[in-house]
Each structure stands twice: as structure tokens, then as C-alpha cells.
N, C-alpha and C. Protein backbone atom coordinates (compact mmCIF):
# COMPACT_ATOMS: atom_id res chain seq x y z
N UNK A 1 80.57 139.43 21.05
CA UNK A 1 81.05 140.32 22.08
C UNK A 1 81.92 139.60 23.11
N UNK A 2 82.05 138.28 23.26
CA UNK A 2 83.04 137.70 24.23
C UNK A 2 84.29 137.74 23.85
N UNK A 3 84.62 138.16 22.99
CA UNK A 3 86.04 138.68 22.67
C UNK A 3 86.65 139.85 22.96
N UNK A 4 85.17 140.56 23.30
CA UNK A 4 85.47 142.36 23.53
C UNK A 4 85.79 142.17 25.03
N UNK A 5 84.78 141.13 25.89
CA UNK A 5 85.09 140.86 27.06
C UNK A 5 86.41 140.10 27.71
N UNK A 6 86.88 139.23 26.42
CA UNK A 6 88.26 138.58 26.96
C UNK A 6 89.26 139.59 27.48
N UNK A 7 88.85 140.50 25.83
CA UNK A 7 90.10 141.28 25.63
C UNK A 7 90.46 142.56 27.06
N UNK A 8 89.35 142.77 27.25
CA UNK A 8 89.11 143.54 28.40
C UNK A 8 89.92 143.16 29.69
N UNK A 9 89.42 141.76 29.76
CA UNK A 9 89.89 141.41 31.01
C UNK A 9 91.74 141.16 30.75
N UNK A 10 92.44 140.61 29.99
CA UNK A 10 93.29 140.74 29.48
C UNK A 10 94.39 141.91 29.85
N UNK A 11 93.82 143.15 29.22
CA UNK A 11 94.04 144.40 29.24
C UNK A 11 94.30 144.74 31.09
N UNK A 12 93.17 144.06 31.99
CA UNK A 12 93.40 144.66 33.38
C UNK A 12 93.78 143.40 33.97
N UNK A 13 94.27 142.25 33.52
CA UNK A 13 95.12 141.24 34.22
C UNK A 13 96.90 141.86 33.88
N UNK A 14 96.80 142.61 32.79
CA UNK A 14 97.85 143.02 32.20
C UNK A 14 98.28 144.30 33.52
N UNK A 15 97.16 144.98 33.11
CA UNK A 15 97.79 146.17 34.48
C UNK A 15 98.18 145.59 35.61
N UNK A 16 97.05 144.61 36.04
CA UNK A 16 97.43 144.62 37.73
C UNK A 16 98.58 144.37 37.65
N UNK A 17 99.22 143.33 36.82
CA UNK A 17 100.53 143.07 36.79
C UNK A 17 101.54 144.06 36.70
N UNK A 18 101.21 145.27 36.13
CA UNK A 18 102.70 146.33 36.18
C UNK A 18 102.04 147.06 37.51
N UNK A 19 100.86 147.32 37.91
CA UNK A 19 100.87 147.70 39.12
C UNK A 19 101.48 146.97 40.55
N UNK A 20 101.78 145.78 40.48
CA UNK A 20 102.24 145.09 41.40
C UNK A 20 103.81 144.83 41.00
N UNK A 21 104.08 144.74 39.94
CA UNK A 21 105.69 145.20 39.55
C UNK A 21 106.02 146.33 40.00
N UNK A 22 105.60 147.47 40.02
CA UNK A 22 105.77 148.44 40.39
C UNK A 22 105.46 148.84 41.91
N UNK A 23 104.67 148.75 42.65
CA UNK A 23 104.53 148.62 44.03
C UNK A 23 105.65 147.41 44.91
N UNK A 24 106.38 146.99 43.89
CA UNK A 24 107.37 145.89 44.39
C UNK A 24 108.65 146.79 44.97
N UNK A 25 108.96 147.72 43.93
CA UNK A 25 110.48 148.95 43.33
C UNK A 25 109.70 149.76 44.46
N UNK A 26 108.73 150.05 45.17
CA UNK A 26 108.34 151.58 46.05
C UNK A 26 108.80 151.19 47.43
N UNK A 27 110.19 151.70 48.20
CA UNK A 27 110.56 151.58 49.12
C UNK A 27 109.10 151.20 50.43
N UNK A 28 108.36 152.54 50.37
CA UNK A 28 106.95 152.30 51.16
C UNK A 28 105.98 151.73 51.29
N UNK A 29 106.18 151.29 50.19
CA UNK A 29 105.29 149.88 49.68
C UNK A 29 105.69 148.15 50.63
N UNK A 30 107.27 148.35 50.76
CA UNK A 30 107.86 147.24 51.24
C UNK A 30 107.95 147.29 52.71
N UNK A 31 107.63 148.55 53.48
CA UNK A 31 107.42 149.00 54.56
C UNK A 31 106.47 148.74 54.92
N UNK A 32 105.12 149.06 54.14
CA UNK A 32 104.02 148.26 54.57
C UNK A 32 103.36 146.92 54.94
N UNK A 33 104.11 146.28 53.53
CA UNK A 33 103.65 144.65 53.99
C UNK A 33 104.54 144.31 54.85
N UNK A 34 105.90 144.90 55.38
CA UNK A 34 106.64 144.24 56.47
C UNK A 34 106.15 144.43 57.86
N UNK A 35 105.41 145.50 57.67
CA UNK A 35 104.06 145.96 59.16
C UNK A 35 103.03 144.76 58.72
N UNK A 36 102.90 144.98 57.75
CA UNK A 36 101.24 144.00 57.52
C UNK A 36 101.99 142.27 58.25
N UNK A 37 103.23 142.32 57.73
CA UNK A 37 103.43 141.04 57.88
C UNK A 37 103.51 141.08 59.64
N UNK A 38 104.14 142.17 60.02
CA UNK A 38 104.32 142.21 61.99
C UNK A 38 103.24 141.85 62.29
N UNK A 39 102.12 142.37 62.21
CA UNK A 39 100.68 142.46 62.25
C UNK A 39 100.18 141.26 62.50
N UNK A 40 100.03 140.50 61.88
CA UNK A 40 99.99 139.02 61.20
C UNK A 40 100.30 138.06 62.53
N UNK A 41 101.84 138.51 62.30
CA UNK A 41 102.54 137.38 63.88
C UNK A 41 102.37 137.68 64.79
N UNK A 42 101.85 138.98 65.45
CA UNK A 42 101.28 139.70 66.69
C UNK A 42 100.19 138.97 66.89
N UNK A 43 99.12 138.78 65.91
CA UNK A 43 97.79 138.57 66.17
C UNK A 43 97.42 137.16 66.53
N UNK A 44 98.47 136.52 65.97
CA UNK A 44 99.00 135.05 65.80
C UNK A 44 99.16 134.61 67.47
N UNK A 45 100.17 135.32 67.90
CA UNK A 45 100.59 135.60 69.45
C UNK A 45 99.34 135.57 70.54
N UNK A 46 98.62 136.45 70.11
CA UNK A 46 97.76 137.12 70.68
C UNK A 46 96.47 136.13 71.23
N UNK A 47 95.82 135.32 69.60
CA UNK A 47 95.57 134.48 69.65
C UNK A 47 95.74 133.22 70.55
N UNK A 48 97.16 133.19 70.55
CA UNK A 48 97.43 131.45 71.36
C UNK A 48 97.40 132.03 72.48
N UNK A 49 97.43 133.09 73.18
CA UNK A 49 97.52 133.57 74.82
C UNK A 49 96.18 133.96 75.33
N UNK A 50 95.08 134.35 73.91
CA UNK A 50 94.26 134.32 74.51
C UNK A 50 93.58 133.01 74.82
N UNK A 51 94.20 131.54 74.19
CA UNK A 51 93.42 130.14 74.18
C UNK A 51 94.11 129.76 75.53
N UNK A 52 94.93 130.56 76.19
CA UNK A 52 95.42 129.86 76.98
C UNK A 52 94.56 130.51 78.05
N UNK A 53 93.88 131.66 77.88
CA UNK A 53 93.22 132.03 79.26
C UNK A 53 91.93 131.04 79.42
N UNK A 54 91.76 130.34 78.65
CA UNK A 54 90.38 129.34 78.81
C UNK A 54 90.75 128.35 80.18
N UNK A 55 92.20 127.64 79.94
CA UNK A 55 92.73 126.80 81.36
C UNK A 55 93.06 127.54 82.04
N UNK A 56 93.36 128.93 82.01
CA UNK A 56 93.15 129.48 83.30
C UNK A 56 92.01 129.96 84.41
N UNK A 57 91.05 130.34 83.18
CA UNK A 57 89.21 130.50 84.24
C UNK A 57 89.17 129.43 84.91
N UNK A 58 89.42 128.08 83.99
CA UNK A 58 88.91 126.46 84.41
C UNK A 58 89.70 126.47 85.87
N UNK A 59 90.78 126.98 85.99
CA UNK A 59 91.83 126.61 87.05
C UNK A 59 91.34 128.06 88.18
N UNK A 60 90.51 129.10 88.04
CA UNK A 60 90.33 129.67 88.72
C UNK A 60 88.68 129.58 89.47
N UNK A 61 87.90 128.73 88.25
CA UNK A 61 86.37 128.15 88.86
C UNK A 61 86.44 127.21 89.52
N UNK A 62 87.68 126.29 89.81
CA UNK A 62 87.70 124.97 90.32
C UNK A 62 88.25 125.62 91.85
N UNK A 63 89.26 126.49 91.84
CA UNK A 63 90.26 127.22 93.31
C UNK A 63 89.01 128.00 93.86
N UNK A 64 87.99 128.94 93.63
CA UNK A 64 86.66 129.17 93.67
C UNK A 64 85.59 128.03 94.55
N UNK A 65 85.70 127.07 93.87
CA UNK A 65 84.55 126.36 94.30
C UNK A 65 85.37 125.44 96.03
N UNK A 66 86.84 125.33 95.63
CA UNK A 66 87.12 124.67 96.82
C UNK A 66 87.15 125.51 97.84
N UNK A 67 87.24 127.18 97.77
CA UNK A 67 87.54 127.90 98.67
C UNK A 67 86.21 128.33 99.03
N UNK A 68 84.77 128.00 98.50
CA UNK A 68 83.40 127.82 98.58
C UNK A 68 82.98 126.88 100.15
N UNK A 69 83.97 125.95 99.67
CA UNK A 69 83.46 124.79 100.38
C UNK A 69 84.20 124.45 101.84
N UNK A 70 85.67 125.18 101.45
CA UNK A 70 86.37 125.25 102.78
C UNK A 70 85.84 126.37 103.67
N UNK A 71 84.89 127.06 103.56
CA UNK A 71 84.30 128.43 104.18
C UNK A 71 83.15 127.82 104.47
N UNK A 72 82.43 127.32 103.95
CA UNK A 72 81.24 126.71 104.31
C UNK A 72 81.31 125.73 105.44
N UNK A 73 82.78 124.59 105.19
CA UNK A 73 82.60 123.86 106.46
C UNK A 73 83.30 124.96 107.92
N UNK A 74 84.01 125.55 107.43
CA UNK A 74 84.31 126.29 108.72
C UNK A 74 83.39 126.92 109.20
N UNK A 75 82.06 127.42 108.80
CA UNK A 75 80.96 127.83 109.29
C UNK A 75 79.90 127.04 110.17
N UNK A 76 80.18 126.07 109.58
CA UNK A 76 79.30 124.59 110.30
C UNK A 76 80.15 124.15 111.42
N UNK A 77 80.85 124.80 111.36
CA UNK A 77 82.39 124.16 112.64
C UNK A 77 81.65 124.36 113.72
N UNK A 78 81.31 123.47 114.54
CA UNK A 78 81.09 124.16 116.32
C UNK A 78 81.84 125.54 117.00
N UNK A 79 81.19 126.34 117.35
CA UNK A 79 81.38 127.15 117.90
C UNK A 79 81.53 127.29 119.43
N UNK A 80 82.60 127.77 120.16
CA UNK A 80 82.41 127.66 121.92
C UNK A 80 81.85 128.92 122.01
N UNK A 81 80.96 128.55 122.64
CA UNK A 81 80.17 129.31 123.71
C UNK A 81 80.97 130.41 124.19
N UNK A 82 81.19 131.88 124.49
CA UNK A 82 81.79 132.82 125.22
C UNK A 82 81.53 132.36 126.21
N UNK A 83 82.23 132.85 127.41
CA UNK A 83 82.42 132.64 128.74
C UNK A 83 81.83 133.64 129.14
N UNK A 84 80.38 133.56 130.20
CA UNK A 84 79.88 134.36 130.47
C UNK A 84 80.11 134.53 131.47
N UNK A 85 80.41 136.29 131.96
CA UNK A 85 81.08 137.22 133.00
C UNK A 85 79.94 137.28 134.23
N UNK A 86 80.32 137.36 135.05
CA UNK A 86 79.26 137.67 136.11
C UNK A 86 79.60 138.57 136.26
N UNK A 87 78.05 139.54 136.56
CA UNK A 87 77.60 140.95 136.90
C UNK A 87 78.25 140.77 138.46
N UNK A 88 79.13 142.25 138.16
CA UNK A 88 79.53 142.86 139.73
C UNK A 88 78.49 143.57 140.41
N UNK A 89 77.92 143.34 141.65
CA UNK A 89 77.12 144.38 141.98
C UNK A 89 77.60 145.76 142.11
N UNK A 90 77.03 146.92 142.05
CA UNK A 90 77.42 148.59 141.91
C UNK A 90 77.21 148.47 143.93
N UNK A 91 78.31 149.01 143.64
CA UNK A 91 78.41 149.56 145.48
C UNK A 91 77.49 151.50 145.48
N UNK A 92 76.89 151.17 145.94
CA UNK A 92 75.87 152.99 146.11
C UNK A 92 75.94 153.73 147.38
């Protein structure tokens, strides 16, 4: 029976081949993989811009932590005292 099985496979290595000869000649066919192919280099794109938002968090946790620390010492800053008003007495 491994001959019945060669032959088999044979037979549908044979098709795929006129099926892909033929999906070659189908105008819509060539429309597609030229999307599939857009597709492809979009995602490609997409990809490297999203690796680039990694140095940008890094560059926005570091501007974060200094603007942490510049608020913190301005809080510790000495403070002056208001100038306290003296009470007018009420004339009655």
C-alpha cells in the first residue's frame, strides 16, 4: 500500500501546483498578496516604533523622579513666617 500512498500524495503535490499556477494568472489574487505584502511592512513599522516607546517611558520615569525630588526639596525649603497684622481696636 505505500505506493497507493506515494501515488496519492503525488497526485495533490501535482494539484497544488496548477492551483498556484493558476492563482498566479487571477488579477485578485495579485491584489491580495500585494495587501498581504503592505501588511507585512506596516507591521514591520509598527513594530520598531513600538521598541522605541520603551526609551521613551525610561526617559519619562527618570523626568518623573527628578521632578519628585525637585518638589520635595522645595517643600523642605524654609518658609517666612506671614507678617502678623495688629488688631485695630472697634471704636463703639
Amino acid at each position: 500500500m505505500p505506493e497507493g500512498k506515494q501515488d496519492l500524495l503525488s497526485k495533490l503535490a501535482d494539484r497544488g501546483e496548477d492551483v498556484v499556477g493558476k492563482l498566479a494568472d487571477i488579477p485578485a489574487a495579485q491584489r491580495l498578496l500585494d495587501a498581504g505584502m503592505q501588511l507585512k511592512d506596516r507591521v514591520d513599522e509598527l513594530q520598531r516604533r513600538v521598541r522605541g516607546l520603551d526609551a521613551l517611558e525610561r526617559r519619562v520615569d527618570a523626568l518623573e523622579k527628578k521632578v519628585e525630588e525637585l518638589s520635595r526639596s522645595s517643600r523642605t525649603a524654609p518658609k517666612r513666617a506671614p507678617a502678623k497684622r495688629k488688631a485695630q481696636a472697634k471704636k463703639t
